[in-house]
PDB file of N, CA and C in Angstrom:
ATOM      1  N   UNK A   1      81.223  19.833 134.546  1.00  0.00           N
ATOM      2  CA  UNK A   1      80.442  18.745 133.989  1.00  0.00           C
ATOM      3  C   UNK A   1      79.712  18.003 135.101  1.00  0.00           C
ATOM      4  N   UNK A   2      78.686  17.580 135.215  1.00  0.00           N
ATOM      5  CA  UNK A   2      77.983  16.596 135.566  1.00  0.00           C
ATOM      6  C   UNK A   2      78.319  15.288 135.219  1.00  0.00           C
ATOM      7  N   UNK A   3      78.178  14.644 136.430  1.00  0.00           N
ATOM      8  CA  UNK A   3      78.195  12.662 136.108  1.00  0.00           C
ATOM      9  C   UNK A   3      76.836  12.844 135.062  1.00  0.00           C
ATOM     10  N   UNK A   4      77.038  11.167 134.922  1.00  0.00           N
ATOM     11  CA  UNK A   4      76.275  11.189 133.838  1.00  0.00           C
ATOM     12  C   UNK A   4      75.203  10.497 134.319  1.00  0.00           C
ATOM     13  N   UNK A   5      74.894   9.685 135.813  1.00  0.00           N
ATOM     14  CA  UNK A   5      73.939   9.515 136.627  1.00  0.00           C
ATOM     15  C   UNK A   5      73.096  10.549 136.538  1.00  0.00           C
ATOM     16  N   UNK A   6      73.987  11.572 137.313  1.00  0.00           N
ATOM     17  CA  UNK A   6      73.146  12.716 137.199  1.00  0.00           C
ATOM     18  C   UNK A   6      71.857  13.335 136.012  1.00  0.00           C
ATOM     19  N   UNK A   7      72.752  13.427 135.232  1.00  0.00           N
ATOM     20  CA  UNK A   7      72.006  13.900 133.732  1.00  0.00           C
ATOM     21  C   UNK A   7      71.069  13.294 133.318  1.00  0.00           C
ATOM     22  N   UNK A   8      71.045  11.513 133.268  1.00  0.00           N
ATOM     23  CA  UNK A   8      70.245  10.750 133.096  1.00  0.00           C
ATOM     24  C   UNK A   8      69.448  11.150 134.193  1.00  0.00           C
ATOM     25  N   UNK A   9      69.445  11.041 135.610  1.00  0.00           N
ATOM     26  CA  UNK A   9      68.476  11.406 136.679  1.00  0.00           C
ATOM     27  C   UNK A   9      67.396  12.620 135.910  1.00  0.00           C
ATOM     28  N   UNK A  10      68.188  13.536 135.503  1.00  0.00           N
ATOM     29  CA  UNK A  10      67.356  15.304 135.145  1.00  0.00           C
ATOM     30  C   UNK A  10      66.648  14.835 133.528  1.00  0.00           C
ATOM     31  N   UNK A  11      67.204  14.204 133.177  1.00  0.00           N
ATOM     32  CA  UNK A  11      66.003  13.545 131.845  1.00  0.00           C
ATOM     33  C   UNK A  11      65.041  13.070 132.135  1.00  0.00           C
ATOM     34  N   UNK A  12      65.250  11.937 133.224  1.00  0.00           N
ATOM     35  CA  UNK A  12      63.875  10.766 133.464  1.00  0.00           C
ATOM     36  C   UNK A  12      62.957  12.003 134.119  1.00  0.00           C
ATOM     37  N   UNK A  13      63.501  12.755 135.140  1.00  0.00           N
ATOM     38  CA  UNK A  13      62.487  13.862 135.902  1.00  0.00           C
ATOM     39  C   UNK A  13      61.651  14.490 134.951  1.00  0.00           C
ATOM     40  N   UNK A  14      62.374  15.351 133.983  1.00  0.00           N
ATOM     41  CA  UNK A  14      62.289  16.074 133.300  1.00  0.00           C
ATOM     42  C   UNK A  14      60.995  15.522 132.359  1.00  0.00           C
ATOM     43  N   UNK A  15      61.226  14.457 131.706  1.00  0.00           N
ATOM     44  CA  UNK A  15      60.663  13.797 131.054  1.00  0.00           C
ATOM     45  C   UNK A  15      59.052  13.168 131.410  1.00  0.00           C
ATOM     46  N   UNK A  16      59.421  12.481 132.815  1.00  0.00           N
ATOM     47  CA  UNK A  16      57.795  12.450 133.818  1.00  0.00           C
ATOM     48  C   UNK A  16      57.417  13.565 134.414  1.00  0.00           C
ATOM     49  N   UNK A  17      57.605  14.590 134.270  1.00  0.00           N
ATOM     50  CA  UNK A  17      57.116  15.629 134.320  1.00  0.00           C
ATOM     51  C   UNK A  17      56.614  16.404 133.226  1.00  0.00           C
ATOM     52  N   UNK A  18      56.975  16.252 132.269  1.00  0.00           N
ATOM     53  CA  UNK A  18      56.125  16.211 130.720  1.00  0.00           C
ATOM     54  C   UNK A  18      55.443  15.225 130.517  1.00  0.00           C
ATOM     55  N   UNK A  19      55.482  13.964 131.415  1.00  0.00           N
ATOM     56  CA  UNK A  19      54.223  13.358 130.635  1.00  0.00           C
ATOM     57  C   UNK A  19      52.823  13.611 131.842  1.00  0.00           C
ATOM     58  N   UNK A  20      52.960  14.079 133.068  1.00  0.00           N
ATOM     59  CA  UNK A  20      52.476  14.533 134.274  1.00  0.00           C
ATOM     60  C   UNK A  20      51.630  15.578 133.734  1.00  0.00           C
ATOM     61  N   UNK A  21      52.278  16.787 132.756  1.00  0.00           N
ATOM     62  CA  UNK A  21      51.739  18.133 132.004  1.00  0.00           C
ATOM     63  C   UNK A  21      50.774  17.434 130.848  1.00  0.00           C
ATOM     64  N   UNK A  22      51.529  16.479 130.493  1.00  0.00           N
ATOM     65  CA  UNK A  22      50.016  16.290 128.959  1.00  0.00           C
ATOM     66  C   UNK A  22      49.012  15.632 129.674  1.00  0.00           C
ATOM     67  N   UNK A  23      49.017  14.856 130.963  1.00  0.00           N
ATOM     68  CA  UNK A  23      48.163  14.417 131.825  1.00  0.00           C
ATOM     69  C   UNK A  23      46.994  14.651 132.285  1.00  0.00           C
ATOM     70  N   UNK A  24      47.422  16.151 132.621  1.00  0.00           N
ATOM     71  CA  UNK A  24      46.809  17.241 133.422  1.00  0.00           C
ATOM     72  C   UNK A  24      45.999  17.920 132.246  1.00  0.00           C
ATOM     73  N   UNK A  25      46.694  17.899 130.905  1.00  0.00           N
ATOM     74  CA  UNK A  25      45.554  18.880 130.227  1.00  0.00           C
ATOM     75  C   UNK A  25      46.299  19.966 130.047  1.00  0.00           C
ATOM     76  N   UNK A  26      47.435  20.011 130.436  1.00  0.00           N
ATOM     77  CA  UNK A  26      48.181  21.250 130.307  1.00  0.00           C
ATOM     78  C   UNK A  26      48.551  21.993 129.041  1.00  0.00           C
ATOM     79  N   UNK A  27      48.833  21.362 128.233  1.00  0.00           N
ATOM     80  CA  UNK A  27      49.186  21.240 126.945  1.00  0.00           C
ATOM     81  C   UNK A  27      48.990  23.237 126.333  1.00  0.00           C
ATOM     82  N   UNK A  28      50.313  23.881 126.475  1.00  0.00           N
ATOM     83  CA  UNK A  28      49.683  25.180 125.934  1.00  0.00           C
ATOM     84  C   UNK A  28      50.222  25.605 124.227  1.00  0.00           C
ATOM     85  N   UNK A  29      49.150  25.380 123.294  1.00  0.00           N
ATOM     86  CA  UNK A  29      49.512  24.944 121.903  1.00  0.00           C
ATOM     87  C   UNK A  29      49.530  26.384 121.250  1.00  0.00           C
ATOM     88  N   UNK A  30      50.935  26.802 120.709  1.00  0.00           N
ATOM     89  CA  UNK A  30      51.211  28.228 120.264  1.00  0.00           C
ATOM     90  C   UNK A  30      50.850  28.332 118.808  1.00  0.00           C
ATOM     91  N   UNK A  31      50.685  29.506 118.453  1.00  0.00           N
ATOM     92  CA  UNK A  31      50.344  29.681 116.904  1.00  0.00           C
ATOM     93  C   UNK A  31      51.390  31.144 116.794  1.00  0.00           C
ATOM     94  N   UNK A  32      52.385  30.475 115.606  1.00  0.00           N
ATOM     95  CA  UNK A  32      53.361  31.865 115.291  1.00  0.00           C
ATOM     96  C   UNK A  32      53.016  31.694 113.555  1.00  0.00           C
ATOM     97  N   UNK A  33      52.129  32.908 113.216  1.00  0.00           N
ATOM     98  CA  UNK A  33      52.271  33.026 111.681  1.00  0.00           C
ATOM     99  C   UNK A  33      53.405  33.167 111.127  1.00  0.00           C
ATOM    100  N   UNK A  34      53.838  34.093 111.580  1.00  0.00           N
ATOM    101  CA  UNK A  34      54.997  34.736 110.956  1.00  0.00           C
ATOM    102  C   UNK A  34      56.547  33.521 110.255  1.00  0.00           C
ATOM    103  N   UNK A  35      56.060  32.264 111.362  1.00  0.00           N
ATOM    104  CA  UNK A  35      57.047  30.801 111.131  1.00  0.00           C
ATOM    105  C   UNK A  35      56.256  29.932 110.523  1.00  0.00           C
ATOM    106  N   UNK A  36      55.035  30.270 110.367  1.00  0.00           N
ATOM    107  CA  UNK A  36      53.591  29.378 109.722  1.00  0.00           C
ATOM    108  C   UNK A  36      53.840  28.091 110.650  1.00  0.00           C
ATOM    109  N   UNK A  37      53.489  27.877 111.535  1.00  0.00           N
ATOM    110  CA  UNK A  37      53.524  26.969 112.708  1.00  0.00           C
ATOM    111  C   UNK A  37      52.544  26.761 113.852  1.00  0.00           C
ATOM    112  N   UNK A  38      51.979  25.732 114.313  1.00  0.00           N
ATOM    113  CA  UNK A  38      51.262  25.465 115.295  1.00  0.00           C
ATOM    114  C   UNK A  38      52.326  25.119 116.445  1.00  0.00           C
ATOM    115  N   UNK A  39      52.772  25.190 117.866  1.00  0.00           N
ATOM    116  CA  UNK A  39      53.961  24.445 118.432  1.00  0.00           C
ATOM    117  C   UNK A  39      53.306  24.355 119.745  1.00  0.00           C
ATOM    118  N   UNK A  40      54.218  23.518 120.490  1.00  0.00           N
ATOM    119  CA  UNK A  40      54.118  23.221 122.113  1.00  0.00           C
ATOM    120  C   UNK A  40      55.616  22.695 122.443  1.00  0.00           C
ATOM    121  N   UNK A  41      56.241  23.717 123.078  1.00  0.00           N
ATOM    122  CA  UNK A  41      57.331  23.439 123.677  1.00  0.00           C
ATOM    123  C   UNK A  41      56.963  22.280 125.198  1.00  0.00           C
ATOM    124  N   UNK A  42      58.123  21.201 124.723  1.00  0.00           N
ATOM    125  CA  UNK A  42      58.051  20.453 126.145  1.00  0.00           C
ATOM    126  C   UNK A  42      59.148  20.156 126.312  1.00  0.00           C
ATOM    127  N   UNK A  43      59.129  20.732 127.648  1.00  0.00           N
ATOM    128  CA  UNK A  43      60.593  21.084 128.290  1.00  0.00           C
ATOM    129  C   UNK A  43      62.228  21.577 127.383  1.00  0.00           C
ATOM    130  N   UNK A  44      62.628  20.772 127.110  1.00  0.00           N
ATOM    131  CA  UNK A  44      63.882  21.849 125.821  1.00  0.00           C
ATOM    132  C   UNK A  44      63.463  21.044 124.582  1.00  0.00           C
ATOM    133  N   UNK A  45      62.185  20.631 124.199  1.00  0.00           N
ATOM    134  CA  UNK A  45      62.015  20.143 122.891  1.00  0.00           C
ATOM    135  C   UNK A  45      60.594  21.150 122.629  1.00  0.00           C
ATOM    136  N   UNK A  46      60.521  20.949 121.245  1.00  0.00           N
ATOM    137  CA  UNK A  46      59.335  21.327 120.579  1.00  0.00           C
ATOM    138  C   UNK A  46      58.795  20.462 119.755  1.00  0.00           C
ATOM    139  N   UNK A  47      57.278  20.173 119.756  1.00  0.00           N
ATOM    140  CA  UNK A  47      56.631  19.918 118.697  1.00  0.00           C
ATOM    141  C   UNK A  47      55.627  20.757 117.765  1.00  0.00           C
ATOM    142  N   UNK A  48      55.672  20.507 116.516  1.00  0.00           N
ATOM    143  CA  UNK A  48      54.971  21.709 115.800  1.00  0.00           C
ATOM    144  C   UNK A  48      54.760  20.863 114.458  1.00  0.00           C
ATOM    145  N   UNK A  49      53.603  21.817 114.144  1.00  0.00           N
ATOM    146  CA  UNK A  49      53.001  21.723 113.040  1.00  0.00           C
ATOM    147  C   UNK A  49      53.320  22.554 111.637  1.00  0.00           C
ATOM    148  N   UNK A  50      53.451  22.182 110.462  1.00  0.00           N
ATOM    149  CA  UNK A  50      54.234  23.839 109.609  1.00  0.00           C
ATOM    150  C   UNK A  50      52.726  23.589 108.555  1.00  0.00           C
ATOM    151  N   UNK A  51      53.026  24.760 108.343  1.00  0.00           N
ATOM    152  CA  UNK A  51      51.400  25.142 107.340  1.00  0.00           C
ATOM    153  C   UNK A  51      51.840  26.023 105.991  1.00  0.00           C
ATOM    154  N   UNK A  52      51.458  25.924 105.247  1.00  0.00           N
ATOM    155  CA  UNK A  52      51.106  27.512 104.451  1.00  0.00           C
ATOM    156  C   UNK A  52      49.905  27.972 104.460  1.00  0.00           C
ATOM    157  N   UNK A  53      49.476  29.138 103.808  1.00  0.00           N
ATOM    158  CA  UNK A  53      48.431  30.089 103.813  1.00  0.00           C
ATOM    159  C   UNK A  53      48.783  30.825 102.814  1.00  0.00           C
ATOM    160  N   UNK A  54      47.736  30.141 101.605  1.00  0.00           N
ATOM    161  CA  UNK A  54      47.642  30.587 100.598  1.00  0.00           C
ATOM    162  C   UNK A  54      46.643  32.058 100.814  1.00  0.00           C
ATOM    163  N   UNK A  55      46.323  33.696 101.264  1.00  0.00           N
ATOM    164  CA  UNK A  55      45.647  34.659 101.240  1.00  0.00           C
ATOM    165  C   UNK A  55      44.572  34.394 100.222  1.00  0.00           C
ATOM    166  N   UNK A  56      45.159  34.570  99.248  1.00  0.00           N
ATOM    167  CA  UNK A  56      44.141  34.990  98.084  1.00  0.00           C
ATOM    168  C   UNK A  56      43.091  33.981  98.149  1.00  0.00           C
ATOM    169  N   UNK A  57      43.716  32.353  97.862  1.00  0.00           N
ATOM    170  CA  UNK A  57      42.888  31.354  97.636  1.00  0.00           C
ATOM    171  C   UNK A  57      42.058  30.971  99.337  1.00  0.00           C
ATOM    172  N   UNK A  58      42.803  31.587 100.009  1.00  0.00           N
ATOM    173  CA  UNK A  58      42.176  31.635 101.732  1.00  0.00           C
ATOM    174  C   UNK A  58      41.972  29.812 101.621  1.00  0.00           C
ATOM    175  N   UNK A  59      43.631  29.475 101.831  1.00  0.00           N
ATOM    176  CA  UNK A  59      43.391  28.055 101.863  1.00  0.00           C
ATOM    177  C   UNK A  59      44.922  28.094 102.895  1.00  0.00           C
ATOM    178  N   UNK A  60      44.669  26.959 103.783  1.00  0.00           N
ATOM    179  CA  UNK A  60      45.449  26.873 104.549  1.00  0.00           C
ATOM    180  C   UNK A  60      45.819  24.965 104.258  1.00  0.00           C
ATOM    181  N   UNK A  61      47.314  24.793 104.225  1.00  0.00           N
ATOM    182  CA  UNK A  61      47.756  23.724 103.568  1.00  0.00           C
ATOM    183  C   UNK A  61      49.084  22.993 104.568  1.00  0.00           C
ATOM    184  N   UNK A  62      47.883  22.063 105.291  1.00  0.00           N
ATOM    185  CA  UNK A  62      49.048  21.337 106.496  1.00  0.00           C
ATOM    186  C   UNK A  62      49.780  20.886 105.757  1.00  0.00           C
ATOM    187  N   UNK A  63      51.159  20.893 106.621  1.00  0.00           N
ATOM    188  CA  UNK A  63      52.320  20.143 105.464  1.00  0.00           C
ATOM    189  C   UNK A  63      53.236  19.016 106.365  1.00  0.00           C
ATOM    190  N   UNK A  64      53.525  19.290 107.579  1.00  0.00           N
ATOM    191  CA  UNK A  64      54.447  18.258 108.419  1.00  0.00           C
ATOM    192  C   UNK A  64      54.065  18.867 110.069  1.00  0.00           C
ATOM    193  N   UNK A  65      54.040  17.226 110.950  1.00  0.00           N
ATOM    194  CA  UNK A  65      53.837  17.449 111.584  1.00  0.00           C
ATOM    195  C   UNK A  65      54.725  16.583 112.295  1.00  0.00           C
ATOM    196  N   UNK A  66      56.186  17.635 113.749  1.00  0.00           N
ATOM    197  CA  UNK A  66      57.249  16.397 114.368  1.00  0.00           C
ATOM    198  C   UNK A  66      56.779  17.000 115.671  1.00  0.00           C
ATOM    199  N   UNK A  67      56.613  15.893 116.290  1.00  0.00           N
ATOM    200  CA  UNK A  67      56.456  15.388 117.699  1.00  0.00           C
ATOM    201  C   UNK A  67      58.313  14.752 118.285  1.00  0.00           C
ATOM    202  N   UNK A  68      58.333  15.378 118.964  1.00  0.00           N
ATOM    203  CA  UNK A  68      59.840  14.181 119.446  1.00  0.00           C
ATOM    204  C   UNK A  68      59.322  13.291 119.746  1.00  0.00           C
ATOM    205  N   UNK A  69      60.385  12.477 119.681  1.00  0.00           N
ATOM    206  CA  UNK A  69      60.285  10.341 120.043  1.00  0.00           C
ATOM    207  C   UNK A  69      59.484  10.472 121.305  1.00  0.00           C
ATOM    208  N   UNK A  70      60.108  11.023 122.329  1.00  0.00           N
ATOM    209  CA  UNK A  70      59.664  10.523 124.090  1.00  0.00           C
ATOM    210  C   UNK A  70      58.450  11.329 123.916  1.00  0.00           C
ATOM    211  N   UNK A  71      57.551  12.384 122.859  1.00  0.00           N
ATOM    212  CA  UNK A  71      56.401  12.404 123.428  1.00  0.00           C
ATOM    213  C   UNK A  71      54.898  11.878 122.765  1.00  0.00           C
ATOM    214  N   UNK A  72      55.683  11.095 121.270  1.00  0.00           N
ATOM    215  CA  UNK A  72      54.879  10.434 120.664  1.00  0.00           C
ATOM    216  C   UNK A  72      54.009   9.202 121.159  1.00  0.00           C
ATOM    217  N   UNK A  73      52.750   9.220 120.604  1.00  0.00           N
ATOM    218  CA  UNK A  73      51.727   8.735 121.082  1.00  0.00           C
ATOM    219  C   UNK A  73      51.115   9.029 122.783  1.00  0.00           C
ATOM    220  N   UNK A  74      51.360  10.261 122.986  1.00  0.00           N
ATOM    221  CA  UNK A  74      51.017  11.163 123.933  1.00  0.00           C
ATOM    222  C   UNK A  74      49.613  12.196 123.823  1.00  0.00           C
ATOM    223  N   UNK A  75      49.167  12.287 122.456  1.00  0.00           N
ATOM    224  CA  UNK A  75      48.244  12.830 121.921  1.00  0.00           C
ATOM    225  C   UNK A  75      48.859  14.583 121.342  1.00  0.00           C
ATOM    226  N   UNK A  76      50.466  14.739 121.366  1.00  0.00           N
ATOM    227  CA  UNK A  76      50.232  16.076 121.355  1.00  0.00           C
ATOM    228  C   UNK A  76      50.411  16.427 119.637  1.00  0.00           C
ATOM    229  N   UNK A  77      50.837  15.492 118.953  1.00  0.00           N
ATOM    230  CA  UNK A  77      50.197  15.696 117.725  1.00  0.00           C
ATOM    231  C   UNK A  77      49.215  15.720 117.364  1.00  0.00           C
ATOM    232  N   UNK A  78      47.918  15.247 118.226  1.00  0.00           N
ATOM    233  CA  UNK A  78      46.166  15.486 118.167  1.00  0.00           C
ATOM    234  C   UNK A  78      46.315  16.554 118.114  1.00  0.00           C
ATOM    235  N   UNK A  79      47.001  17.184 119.196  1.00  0.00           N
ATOM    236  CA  UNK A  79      46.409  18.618 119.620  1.00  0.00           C
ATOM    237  C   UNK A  79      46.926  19.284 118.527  1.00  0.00           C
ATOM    238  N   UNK A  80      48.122  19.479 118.149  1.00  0.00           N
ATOM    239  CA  UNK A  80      48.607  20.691 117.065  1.00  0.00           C
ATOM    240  C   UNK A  80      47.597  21.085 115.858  1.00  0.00           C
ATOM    241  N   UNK A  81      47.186  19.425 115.573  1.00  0.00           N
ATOM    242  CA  UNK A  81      46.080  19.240 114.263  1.00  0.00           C
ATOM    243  C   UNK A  81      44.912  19.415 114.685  1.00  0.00           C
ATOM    244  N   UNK A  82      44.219  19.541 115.422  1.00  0.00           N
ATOM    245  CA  UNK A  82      43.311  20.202 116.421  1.00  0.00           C
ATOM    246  C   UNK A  82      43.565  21.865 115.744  1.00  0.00           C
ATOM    247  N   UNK A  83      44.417  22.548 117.068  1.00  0.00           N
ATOM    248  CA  UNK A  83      44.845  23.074 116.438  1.00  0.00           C
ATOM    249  C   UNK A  83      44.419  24.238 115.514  1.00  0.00           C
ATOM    250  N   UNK A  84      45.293  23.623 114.384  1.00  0.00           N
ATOM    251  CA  UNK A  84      45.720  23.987 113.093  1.00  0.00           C
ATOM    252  C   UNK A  84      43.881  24.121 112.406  1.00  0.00           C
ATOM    253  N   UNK A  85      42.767  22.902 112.553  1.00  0.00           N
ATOM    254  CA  UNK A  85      41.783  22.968 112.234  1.00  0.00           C
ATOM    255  C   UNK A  85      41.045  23.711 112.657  1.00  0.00           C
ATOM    256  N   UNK A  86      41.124  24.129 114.302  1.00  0.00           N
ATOM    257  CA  UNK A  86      40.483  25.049 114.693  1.00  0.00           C
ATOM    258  C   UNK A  86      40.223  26.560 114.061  1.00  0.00           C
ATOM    259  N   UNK A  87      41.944  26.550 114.036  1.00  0.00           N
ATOM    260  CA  UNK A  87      42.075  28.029 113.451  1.00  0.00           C
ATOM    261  C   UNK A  87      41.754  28.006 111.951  1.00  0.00           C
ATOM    262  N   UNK A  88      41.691  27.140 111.058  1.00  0.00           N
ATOM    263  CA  UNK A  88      40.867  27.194 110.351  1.00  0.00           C
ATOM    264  C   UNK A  88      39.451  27.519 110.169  1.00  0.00           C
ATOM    265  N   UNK A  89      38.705  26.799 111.008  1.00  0.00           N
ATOM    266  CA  UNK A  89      37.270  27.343 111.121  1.00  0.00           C
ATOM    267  C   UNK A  89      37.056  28.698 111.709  1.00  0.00           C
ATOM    268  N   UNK A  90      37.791  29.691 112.693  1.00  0.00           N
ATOM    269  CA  UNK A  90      37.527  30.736 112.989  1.00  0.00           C
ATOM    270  C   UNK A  90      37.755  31.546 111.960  1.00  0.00           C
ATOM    271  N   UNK A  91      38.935  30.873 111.183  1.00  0.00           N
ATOM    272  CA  UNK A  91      39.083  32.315 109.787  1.00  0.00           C
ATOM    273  C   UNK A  91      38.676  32.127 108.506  1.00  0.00           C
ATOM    274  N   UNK A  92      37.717  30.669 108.743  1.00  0.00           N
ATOM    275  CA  UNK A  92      37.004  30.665 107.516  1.00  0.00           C
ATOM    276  C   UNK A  92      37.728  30.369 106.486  1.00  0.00           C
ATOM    277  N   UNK A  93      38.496  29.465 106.450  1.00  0.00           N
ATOM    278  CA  UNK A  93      39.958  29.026 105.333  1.00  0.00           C
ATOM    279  C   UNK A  93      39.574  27.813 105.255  1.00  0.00           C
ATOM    280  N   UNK A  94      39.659  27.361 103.905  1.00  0.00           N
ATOM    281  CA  UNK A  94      39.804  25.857 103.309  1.00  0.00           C
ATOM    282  C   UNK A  94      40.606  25.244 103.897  1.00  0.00           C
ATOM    283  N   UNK A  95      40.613  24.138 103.717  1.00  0.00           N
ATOM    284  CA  UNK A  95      42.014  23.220 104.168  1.00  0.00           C
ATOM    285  C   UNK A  95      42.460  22.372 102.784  1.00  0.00           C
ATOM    286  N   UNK A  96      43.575  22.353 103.265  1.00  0.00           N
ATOM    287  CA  UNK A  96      44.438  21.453 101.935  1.00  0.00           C
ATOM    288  C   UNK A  96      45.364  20.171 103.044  1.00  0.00           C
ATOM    289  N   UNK A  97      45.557  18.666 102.701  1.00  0.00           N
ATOM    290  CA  UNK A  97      46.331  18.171 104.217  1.00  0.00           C
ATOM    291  C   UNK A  97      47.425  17.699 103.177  1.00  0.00           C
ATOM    292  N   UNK A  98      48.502  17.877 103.107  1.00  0.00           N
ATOM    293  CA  UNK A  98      49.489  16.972 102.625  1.00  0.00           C
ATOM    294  C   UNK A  98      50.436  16.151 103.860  1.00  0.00           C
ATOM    295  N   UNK A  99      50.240  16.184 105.085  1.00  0.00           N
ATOM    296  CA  UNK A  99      50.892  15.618 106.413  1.00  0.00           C
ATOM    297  C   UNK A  99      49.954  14.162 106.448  1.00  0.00           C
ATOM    298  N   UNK A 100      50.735  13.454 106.207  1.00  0.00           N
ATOM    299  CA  UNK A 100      50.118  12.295 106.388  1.00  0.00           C
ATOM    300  C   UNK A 100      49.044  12.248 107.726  1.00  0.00           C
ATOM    301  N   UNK A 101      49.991  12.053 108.854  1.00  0.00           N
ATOM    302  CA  UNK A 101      49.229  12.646 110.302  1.00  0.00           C
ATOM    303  C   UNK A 101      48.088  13.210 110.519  1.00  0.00           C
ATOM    304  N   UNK A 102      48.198  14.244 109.848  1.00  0.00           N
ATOM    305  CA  UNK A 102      46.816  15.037 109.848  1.00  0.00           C
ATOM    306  C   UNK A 102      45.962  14.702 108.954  1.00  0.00           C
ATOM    307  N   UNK A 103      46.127  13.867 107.923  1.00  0.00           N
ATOM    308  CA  UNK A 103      44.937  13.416 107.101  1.00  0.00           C
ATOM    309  C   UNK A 103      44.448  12.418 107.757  1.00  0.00           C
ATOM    310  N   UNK A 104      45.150  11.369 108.314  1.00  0.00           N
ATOM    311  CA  UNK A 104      44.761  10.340 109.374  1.00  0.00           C
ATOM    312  C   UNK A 104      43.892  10.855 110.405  1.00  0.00           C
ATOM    313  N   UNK A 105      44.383  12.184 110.737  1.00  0.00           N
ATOM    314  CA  UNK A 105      43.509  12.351 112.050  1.00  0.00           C
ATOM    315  C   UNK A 105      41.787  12.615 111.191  1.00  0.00           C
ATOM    316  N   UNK A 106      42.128  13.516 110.213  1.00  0.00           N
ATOM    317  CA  UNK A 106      40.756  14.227 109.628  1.00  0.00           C
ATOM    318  C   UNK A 106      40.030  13.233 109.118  1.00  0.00           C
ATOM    319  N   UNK A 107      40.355  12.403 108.677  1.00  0.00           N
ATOM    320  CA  UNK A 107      39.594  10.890 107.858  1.00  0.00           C
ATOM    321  C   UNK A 107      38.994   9.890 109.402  1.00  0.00           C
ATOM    322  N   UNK A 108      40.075  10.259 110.413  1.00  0.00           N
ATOM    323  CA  UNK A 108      39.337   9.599 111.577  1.00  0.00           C
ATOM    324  C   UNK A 108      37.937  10.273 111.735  1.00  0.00           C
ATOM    325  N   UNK A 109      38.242  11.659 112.259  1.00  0.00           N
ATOM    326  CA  UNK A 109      37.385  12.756 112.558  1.00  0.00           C
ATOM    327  C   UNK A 109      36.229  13.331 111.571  1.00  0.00           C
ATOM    328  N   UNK A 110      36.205  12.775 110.346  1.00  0.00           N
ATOM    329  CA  UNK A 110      35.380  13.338 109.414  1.00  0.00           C
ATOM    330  C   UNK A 110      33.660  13.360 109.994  1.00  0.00           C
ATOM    331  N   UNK A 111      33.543  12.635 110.122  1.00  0.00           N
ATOM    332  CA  UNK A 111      32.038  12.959 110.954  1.00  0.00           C
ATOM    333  C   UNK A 111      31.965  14.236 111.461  1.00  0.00           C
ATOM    334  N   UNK A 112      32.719  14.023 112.487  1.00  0.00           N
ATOM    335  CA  UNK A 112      32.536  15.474 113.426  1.00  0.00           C
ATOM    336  C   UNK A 112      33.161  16.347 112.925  1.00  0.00           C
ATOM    337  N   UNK A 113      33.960  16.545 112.088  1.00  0.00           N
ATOM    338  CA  UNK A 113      34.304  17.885 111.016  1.00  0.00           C
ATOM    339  C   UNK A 113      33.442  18.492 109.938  1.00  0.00           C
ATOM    340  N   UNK A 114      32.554  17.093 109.261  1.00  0.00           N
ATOM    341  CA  UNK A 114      31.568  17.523 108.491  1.00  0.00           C
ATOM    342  C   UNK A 114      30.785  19.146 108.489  1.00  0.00           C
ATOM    343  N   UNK A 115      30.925  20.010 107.595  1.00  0.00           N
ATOM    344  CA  UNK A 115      30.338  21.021 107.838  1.00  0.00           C
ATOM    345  C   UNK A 115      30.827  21.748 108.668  1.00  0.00           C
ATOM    346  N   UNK A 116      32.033  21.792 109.478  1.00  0.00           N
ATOM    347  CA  UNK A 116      32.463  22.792 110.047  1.00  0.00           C
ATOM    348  C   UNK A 116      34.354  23.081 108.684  1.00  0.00           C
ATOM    349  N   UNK A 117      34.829  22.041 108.259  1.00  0.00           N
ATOM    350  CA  UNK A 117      36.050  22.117 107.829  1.00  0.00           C
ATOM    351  C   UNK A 117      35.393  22.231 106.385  1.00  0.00           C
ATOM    352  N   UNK A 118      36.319  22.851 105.398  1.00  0.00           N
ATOM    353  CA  UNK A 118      36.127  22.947 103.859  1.00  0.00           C
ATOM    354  C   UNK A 118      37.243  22.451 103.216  1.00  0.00           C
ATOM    355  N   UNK A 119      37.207  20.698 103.290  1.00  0.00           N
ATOM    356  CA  UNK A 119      38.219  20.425 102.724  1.00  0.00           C
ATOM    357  C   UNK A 119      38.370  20.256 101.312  1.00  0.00           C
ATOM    358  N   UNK A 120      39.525  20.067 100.838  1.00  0.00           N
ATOM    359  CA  UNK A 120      40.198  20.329  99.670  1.00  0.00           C
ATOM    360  C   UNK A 120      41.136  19.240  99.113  1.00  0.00           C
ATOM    361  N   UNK A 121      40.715  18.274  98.809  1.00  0.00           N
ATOM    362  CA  UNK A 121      41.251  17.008  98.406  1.00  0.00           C
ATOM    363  C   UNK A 121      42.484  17.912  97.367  1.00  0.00           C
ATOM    364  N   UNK A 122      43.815  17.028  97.600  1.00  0.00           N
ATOM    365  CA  UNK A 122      45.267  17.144  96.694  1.00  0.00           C
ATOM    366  C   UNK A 122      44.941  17.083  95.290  1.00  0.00           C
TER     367      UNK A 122
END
């Protein structure tokens, strides 16, 4: 076992060193279909986005989006919903938002989404 100085020491590091990485731009935002997920592991946490993908109706339907505590209001829930919209527009899929989060962001962003996103009011 480790003191618990210690441990606390390898958190705070650990921790300003994840906020050093979203700093920098580092931010490397994964896409796993197969878990229907947008994610970014930071350091032994993850944040992610969960989706469905309706095929037929070629509608893609944000549903929740968790950030851990220590990296909220860091922007890396921008990014997932980013993201998640991006890959929308490359595959040409509607959007549906039931994530609070991400409707916030898109109602911010609606200007500059105009005509690139095909949204789909609930």
């Amino acid at each position: 076992m480790f003191p618990v100085s210690q441990v606390l020491s390898r958190s705070r590091y650990l921790t300003r060193l994840a906020k050093a990485e979203m700093c920098s731009g580092v931010l490397q935002i994964g896409h796993d279909p197969t878990q229907a997920e947008f994610s970014v592991h930071l350091n032994e946490s993850k944040a992610f986005l969960s989706y469905r993908l309706d095929r037929k109706a070629r509608v893609l339907s944000l549903d929740h989006t968790e950030v851990p505590a220590v990296f909220q209001g860091k922007g890396v829930g921008k990014k997932l919903v980013e993201a998640a919209l991006q890959h929308a527009i490359q595959e040409d899929l509607k959007v549906k938002i039931y994530c609070d989060f991400a409707l916030k962001y898109y109602r911010d962003n609606e200007a500059q989404l105009a005509g690139k996103i095909k949204y789909v009011p609930e």
